[in-house]
C-alpha atoms as a PDB file:
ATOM      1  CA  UNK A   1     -22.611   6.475  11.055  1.00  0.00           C
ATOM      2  CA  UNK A   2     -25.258   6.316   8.334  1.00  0.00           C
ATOM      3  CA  UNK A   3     -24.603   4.117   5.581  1.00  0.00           C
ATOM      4  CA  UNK A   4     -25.254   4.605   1.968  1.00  0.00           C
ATOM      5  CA  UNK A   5     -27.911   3.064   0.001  1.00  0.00           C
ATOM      6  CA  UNK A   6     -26.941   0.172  -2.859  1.00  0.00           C
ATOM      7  CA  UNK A   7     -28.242   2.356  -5.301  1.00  0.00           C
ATOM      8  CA  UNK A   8     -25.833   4.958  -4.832  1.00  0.00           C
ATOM      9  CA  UNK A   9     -23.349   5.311  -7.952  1.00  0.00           C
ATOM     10  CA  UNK A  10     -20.934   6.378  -5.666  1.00  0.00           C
ATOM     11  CA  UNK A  11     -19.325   3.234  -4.578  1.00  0.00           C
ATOM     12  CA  UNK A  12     -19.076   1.783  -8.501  1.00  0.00           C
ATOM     13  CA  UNK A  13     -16.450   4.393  -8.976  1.00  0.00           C
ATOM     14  CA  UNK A  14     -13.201   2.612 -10.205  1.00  0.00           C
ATOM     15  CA  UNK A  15     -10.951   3.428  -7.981  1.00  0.00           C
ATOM     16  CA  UNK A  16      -7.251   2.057  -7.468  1.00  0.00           C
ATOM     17  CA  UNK A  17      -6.038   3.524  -4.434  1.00  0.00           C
ATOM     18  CA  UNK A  18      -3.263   1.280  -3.827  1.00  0.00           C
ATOM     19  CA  UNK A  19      -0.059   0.665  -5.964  1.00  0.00           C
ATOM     20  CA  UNK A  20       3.674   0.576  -6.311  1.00  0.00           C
ATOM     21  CA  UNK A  21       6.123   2.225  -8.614  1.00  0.00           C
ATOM     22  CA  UNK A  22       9.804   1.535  -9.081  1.00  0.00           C
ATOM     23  CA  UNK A  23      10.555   4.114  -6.451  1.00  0.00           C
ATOM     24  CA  UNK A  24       9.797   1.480  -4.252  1.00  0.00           C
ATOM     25  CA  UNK A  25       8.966  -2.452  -5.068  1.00  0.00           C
ATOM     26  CA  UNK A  26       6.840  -1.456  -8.027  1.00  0.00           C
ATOM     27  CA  UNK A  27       8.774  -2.538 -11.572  1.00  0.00           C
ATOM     28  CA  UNK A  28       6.922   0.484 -13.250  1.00  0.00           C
ATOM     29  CA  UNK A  29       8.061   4.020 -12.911  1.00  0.00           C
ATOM     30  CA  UNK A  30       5.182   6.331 -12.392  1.00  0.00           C
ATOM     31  CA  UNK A  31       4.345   7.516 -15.429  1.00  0.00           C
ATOM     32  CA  UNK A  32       4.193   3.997 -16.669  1.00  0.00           C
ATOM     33  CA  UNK A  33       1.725   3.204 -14.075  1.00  0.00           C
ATOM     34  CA  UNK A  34       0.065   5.995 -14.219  1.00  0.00           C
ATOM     35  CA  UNK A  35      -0.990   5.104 -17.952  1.00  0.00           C
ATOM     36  CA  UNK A  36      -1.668   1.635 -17.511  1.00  0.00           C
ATOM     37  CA  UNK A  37      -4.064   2.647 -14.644  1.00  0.00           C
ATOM     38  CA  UNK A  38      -5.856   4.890 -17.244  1.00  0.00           C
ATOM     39  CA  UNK A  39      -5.857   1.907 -20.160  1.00  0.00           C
ATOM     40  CA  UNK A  40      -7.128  -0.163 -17.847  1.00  0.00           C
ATOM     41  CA  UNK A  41     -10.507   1.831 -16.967  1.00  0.00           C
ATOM     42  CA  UNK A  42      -9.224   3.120 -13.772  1.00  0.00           C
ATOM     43  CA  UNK A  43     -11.389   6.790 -12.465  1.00  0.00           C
ATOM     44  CA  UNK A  44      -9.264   7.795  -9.495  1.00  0.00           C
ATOM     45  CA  UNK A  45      -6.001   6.628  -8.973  1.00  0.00           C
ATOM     46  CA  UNK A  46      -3.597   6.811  -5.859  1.00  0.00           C
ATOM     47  CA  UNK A  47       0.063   5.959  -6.112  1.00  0.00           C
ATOM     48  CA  UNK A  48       1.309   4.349  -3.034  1.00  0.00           C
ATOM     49  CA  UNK A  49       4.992   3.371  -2.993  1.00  0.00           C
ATOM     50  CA  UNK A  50       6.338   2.257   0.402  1.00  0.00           C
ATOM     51  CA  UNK A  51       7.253   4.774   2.440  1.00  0.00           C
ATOM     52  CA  UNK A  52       7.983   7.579   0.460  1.00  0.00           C
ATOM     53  CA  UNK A  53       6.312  10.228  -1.723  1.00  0.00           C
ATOM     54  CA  UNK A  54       9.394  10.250  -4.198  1.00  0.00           C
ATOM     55  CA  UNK A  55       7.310   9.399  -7.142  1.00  0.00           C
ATOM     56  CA  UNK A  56       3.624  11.653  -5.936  1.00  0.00           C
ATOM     57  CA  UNK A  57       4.879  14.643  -8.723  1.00  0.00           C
ATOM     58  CA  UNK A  58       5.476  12.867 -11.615  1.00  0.00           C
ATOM     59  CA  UNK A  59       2.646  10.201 -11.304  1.00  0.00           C
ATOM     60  CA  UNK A  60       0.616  13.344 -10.691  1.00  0.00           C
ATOM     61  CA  UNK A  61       1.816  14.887 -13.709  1.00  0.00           C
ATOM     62  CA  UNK A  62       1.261  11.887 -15.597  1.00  0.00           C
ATOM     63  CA  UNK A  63      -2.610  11.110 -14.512  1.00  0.00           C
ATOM     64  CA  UNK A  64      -3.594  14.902 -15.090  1.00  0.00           C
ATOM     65  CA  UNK A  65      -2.157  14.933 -18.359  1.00  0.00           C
ATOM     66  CA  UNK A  66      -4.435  11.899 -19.496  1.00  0.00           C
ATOM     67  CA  UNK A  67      -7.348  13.328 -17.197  1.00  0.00           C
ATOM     68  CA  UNK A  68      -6.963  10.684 -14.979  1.00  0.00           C
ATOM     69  CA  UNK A  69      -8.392  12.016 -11.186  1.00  0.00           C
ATOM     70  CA  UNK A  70      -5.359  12.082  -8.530  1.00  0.00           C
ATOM     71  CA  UNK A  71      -4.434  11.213  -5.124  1.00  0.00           C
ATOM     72  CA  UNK A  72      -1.723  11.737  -3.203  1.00  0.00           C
ATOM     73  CA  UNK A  73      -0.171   8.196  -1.446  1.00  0.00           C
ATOM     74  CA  UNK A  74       1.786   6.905   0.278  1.00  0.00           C
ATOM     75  CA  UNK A  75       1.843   3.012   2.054  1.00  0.00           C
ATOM     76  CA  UNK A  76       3.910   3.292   5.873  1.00  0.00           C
ATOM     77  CA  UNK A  77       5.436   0.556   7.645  1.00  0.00           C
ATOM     78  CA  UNK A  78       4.473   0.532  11.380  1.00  0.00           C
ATOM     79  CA  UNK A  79       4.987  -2.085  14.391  1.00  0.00           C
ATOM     80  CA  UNK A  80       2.120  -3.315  16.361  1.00  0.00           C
ATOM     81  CA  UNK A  81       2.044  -6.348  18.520  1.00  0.00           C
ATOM     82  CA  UNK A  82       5.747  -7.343  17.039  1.00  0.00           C
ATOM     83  CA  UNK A  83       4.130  -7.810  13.233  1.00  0.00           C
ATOM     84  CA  UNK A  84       4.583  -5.301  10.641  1.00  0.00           C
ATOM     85  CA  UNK A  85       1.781  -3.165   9.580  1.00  0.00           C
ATOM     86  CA  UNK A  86       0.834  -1.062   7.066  1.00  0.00           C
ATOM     87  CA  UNK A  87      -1.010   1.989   6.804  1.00  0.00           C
ATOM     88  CA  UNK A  88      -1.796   4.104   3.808  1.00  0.00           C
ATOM     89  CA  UNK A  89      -2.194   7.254   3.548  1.00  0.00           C
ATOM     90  CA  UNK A  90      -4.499   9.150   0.763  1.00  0.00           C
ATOM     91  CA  UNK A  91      -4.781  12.898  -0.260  1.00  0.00           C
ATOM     92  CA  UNK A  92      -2.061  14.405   1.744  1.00  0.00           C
ATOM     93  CA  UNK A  93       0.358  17.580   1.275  1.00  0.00           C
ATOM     94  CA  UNK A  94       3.126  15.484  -0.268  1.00  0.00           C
ATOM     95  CA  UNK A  95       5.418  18.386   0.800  1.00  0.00           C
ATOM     96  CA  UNK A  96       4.254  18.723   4.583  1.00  0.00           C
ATOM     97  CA  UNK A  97       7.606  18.384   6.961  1.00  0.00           C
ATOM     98  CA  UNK A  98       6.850  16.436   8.901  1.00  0.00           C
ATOM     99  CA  UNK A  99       5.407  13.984   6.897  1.00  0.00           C
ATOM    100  CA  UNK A 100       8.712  13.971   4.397  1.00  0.00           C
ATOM    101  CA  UNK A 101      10.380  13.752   7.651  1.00  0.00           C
ATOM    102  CA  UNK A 102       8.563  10.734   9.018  1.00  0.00           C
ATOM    103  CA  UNK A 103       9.103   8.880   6.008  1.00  0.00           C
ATOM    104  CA  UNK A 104      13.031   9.575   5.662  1.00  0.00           C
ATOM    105  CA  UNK A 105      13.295   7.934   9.375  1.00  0.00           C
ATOM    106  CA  UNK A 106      11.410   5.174   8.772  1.00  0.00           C
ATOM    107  CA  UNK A 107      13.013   4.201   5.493  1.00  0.00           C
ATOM    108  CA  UNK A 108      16.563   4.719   7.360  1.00  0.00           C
ATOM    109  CA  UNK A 109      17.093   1.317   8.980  1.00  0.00           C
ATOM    110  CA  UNK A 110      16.052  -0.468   5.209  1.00  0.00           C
ATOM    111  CA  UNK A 111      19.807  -0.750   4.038  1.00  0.00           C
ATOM    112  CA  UNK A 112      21.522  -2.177   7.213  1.00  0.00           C
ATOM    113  CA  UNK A 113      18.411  -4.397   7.691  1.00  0.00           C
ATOM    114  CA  UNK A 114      19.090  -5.377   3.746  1.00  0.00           C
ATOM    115  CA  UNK A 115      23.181  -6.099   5.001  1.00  0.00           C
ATOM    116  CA  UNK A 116      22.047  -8.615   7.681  1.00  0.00           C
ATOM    117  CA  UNK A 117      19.115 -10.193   4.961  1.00  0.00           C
ATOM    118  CA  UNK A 118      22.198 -10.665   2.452  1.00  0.00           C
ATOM    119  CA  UNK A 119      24.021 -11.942   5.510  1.00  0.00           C
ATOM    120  CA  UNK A 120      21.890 -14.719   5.819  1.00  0.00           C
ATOM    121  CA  UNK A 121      21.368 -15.667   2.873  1.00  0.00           C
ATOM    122  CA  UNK A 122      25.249 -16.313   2.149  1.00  0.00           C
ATOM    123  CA  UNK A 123      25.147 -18.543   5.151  1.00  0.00           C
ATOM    124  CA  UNK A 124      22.505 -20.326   3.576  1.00  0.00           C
ATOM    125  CA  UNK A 125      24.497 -21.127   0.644  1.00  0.00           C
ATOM    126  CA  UNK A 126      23.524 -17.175  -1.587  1.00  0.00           C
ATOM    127  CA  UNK A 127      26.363 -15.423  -2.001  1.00  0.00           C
ATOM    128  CA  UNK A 128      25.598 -11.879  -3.582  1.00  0.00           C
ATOM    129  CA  UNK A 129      22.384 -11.063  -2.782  1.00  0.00           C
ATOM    130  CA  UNK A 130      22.898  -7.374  -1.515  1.00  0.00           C
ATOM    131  CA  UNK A 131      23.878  -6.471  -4.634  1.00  0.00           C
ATOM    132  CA  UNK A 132      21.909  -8.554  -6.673  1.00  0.00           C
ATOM    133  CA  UNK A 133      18.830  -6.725  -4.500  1.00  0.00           C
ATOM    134  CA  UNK A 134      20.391  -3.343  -4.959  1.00  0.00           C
ATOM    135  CA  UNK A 135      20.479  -3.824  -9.123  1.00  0.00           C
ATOM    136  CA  UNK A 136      16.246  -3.469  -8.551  1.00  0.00           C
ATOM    137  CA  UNK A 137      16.145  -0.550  -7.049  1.00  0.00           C
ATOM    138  CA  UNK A 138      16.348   3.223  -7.707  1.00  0.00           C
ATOM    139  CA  UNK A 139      17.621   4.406  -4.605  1.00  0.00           C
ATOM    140  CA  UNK A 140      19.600   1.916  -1.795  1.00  0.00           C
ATOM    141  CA  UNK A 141      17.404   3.191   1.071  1.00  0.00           C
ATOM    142  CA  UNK A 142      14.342   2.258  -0.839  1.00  0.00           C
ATOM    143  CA  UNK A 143      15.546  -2.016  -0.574  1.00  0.00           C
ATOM    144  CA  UNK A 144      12.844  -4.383   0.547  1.00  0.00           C
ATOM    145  CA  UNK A 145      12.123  -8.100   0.530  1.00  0.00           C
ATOM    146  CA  UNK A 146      10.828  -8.000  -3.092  1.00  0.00           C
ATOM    147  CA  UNK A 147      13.541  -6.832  -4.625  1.00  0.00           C
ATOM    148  CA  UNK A 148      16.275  -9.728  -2.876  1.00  0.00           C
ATOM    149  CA  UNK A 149      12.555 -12.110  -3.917  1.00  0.00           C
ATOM    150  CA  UNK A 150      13.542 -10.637  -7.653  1.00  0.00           C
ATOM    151  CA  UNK A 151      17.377 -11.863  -7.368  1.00  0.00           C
ATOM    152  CA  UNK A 152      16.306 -15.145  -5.608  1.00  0.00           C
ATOM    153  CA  UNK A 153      14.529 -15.386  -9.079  1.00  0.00           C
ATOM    154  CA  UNK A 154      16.854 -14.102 -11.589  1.00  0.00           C
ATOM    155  CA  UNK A 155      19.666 -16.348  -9.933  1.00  0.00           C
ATOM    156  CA  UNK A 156      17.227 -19.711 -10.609  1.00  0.00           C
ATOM    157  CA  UNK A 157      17.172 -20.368  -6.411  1.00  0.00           C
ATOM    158  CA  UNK A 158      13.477 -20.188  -7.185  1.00  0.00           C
ATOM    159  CA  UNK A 159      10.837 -20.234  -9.957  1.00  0.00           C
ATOM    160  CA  UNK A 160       9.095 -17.959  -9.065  1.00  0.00           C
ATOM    161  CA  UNK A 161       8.676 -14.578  -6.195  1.00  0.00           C
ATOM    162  CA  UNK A 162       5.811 -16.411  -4.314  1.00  0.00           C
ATOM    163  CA  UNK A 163       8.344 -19.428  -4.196  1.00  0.00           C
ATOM    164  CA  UNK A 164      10.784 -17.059  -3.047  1.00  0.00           C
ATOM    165  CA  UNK A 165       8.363 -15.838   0.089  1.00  0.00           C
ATOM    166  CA  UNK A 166       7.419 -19.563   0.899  1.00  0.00           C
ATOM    167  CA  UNK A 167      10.921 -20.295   0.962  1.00  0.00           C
ATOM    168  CA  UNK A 168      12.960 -17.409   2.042  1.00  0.00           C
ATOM    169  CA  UNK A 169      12.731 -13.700   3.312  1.00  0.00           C
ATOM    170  CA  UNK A 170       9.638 -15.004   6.280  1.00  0.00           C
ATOM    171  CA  UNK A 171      10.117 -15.785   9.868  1.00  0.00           C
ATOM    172  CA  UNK A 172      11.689 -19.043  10.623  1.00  0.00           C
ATOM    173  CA  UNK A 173      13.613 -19.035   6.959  1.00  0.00           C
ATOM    174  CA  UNK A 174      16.965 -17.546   5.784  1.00  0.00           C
ATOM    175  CA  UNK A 175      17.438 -14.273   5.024  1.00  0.00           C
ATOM    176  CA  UNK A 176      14.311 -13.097   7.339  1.00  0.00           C
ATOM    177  CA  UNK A 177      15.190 -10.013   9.579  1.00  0.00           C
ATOM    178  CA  UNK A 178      12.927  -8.410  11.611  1.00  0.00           C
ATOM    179  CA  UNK A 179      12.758  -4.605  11.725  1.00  0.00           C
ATOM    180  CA  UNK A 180      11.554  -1.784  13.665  1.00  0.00           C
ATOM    181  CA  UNK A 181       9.398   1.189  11.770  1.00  0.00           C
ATOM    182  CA  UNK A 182       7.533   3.785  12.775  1.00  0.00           C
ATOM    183  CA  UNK A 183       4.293   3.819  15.421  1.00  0.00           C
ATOM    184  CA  UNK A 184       1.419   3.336  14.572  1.00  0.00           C
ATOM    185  CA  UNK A 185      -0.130   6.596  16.086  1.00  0.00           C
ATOM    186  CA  UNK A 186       2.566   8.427  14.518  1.00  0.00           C
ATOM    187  CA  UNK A 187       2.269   7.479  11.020  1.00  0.00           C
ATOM    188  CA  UNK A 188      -1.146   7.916  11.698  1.00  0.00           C
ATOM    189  CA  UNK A 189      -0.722  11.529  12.541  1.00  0.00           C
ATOM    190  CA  UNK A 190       1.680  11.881   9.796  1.00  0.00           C
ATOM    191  CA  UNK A 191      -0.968  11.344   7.874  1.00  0.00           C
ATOM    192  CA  UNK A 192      -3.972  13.354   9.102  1.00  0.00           C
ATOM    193  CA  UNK A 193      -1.946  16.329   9.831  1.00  0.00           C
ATOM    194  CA  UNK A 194      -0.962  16.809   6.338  1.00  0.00           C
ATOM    195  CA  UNK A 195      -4.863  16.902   5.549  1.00  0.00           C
ATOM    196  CA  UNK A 196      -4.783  13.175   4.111  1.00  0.00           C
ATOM    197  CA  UNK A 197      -7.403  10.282   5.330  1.00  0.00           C
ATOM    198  CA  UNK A 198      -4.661   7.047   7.314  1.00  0.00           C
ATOM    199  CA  UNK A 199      -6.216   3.316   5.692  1.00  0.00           C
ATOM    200  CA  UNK A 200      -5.071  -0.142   7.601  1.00  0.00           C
ATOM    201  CA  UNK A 201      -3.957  -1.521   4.144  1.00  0.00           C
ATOM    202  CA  UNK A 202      -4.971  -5.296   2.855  1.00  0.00           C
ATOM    203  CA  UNK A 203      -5.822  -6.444   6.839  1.00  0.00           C
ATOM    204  CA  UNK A 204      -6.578 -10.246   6.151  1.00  0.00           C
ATOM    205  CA  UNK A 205      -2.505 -10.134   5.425  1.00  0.00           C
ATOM    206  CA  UNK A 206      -1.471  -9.759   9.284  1.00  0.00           C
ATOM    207  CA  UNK A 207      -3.449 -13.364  10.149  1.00  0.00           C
ATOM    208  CA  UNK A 208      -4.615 -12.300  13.732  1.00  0.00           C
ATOM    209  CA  UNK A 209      -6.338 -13.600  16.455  1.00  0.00           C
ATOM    210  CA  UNK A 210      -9.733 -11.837  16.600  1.00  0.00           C
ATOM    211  CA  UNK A 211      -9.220  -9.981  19.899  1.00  0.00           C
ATOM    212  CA  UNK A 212      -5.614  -9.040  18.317  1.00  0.00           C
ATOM    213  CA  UNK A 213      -7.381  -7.242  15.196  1.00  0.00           C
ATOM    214  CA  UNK A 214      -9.391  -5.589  17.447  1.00  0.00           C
ATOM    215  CA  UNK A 215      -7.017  -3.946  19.057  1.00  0.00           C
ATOM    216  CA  UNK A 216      -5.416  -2.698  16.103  1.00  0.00           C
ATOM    217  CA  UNK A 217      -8.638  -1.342  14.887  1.00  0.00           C
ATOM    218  CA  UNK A 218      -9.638   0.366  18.246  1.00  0.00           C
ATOM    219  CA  UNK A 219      -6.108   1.887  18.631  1.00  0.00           C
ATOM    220  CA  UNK A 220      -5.834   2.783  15.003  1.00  0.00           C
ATOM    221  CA  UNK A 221      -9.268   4.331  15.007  1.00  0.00           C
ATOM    222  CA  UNK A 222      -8.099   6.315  18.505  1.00  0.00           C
ATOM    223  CA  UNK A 223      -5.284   8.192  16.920  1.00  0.00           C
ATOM    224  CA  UNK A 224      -7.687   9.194  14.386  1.00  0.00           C
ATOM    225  CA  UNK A 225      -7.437   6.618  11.600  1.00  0.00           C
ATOM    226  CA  UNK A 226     -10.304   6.359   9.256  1.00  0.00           C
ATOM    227  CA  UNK A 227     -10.372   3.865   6.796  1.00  0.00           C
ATOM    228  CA  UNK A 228      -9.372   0.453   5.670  1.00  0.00           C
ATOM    229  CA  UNK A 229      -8.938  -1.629   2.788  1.00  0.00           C
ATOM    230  CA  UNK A 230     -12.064  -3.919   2.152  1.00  0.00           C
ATOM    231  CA  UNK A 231     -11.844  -4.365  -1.541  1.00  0.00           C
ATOM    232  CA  UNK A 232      -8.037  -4.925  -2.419  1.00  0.00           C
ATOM    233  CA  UNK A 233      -6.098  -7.799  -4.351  1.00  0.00           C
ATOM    234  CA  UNK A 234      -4.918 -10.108  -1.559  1.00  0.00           C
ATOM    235  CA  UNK A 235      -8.390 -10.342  -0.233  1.00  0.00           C
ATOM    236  CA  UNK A 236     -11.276 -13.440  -0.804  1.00  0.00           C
ATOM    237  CA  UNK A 237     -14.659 -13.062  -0.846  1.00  0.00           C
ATOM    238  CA  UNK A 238     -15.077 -14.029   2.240  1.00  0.00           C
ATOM    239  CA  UNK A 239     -12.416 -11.671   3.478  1.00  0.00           C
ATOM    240  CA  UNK A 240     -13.980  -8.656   1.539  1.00  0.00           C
ATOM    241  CA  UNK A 241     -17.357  -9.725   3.697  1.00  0.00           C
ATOM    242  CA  UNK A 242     -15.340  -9.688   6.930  1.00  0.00           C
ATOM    243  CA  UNK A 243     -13.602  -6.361   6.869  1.00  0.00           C
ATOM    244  CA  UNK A 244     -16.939  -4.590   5.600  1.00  0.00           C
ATOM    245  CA  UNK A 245     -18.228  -5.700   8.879  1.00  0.00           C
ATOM    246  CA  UNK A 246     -15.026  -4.006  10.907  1.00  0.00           C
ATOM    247  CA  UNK A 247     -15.541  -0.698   8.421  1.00  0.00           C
ATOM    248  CA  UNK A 248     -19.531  -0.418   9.944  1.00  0.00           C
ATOM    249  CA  UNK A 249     -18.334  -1.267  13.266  1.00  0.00           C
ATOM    250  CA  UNK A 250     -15.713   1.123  13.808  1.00  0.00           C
ATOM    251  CA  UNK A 251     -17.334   3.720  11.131  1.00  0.00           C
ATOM    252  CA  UNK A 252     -14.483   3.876   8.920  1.00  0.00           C
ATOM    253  CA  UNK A 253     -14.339   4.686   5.125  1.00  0.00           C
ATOM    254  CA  UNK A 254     -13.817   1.952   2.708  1.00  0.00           C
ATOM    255  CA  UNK A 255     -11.120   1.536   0.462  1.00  0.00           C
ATOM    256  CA  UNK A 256     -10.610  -0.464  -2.886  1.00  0.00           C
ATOM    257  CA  UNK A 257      -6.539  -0.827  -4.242  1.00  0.00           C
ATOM    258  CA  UNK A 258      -5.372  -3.904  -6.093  1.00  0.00           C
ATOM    259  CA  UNK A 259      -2.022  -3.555  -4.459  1.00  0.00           C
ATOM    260  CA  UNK A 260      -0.300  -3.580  -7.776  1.00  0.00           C
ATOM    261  CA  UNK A 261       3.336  -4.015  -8.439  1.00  0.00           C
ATOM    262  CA  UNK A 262       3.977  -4.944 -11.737  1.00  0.00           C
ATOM    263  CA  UNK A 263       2.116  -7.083 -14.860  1.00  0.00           C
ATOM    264  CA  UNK A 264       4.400 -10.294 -13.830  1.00  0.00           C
ATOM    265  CA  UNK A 265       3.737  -9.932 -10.153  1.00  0.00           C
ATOM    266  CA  UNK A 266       0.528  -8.606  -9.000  1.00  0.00           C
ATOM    267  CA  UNK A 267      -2.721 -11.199  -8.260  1.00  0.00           C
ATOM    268  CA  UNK A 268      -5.260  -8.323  -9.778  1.00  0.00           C
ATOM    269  CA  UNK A 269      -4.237  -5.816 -12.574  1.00  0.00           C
ATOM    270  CA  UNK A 270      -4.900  -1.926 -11.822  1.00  0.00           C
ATOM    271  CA  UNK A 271      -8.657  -1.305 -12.147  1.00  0.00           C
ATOM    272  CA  UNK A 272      -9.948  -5.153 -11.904  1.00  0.00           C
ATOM    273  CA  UNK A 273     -11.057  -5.352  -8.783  1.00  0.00           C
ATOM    274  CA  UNK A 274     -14.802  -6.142  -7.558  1.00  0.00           C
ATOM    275  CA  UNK A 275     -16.671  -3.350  -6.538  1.00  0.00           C
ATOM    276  CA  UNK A 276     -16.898  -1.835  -3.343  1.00  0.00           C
ATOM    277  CA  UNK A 277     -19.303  -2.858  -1.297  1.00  0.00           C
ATOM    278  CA  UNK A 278     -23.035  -0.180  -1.477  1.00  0.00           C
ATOM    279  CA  UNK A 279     -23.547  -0.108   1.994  1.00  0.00           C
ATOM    280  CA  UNK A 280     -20.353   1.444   2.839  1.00  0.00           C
ATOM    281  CA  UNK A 281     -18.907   4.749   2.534  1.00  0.00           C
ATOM    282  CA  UNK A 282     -15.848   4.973  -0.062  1.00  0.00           C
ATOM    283  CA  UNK A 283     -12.960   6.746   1.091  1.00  0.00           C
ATOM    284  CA  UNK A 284     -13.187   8.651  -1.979  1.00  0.00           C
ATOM    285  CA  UNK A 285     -16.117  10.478  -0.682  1.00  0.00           C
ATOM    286  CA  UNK A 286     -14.616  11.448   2.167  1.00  0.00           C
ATOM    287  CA  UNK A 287     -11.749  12.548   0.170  1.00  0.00           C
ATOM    288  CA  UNK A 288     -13.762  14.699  -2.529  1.00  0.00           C
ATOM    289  CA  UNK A 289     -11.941  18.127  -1.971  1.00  0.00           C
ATOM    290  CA  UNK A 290      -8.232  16.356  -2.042  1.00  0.00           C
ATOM    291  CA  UNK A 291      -9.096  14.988  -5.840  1.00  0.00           C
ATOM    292  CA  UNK A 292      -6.790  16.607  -8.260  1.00  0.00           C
ATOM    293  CA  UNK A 293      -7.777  16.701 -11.675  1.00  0.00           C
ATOM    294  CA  UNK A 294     -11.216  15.437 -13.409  1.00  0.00           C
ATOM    295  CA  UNK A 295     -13.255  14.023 -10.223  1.00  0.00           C
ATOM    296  CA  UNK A 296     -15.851  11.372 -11.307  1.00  0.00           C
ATOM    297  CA  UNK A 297     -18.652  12.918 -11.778  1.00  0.00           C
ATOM    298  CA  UNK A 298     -20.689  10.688  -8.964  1.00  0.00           C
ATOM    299  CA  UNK A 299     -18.779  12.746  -6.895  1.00  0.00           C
ATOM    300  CA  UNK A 300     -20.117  15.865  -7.980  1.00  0.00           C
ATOM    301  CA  UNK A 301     -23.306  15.102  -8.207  1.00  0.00           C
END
């Protein structure tokens, strides 16, 4: 695949394509977001709430209304090699079947895997913590590990949520449960067939061995996967450099999200990230005719 050259004005395009509202683990609701992506110099913006596409129409309404561009999001849990993945997924019909359908079964096991977390955690000593989790979130199906990480906090068990996460919720510690999501060449197709672009999201995360993360990247890029995060808030430099290697080798898109959750939580605010790397191809390129609303005009030439 060619590559583009560094003086392209392509890749300086500040995109976010990778954030979290309330109607997930996000402590913003859309709309909130949605502005504070435009204060904060954001171009093109993607909302990206775990599994789901409950909050896609109002951040959409939202960003047009300040003629902020648009993309359709969503981030999906998947298994590979035992470890939880995730995928996202950019510029989809946010009303396709089968995609609304994928996402309801994957987010169905959340609230009995959030019964045995709170389990857990009382025999360690936390009483409460399923509802104490539930008080953080919109809708019960929606529960995650950051939102019993937010009670952990509010009840003074810890000082802070990455306290929490070195301490509780991860393998080996109490209240950790694994759980089963969707496939990986599912949510992949999910994805594609609704006419969006499928992204491994924030990659350094997973820690594996090399001939492990290239097996997720060869079977990812089989079922028709296309991109992945280089440029996103969890990653170092040295990180960014790595995963711009895997984009050229496997030819996929490149994607920039600062994996935002909320102003207390998040290692990089919406919109502060480094840019993405000239010699690769954005995913925002690729994604051109999915852009709803005012598309950066290096886009259009």
């Amino acid at each position: 695949m060619p590559v583009l050259p560094d003086n392209r004005a392509v890749h300086l395009i500040n995109a976010d394509l990778h954030s979290h509202s309330t109607v997930s683990d996000g402590t913003l609701a859309p709309a909130r977001l949605a502005q504070r992506a435009h204060d904060s110099g954001v171009q093109l913006w993607a909302l990206t709430d775990h599994d789901s596409v409950g909050g896609v129409a109002p951040a959409r309404e939202a960003a047009l209304d300040l003629g902020l561009a648009f993309l359709a999001g969503t981030e999906i849990s998947v298994s590979f090699a035992d470890e939880c993945v995730h995928i996202v997924g950019l510029g989809f019909d946010a009303d396709d079947a089968d995609l609304v359908a994928g996402l309801a079964a994957t987010r169905a096991g959340r609230l009995q895997r959030a019964r045995e977390m709170a389990a857990s955690l009382a025999r360690a000593g936390i009483p409460g913590a399923l509802d104490g989790a539930l008080a953080y979130v919109d809708t019960p199906e929606a529960v995650s590990r950051a939102h019993f990480a937010r009670f952990l906090v509010e009840r003074g068990v810890c000082a802070d949520v990455g306290a929490v996460f070195r301490r509780y919720l991860v393998e080996g510690k109490p209240g950790f449960v694994p759980h089963r999501w969707a496939r990986l060449g599912d949510a992949v197709r999910w994805i594609t067939a609704a006419g969006g672009l499928a992204v491994v999201a924030h990659p350094a995360r997973y820690r594996f061995a090399p001939t492990l993360e290239y097996a997720l990247f060869s079977e990812f890029a089989a079922h028709g996967g296309r991109g992945v995060e280089v440029v996103v808030g969890a990653h170092t430099e040295a990180e960014r450099h790595h995963y711009a290697g895997i984009a050229a080798e496997f030819g996929l898109a490149a994607s920039r999200g600062s994996d935002f959750h909320g102003p207390d939580e998040s290692r990089v605010d919406l919109g502060a990230l480094p840019d993405l790397p000239g010699t690769l191809s954005p995913v925002w390129e690729r994604l051109a005719g999915r852009i709803e609303g005012r598309v950066p005009q290096a886009l259009t030439g």
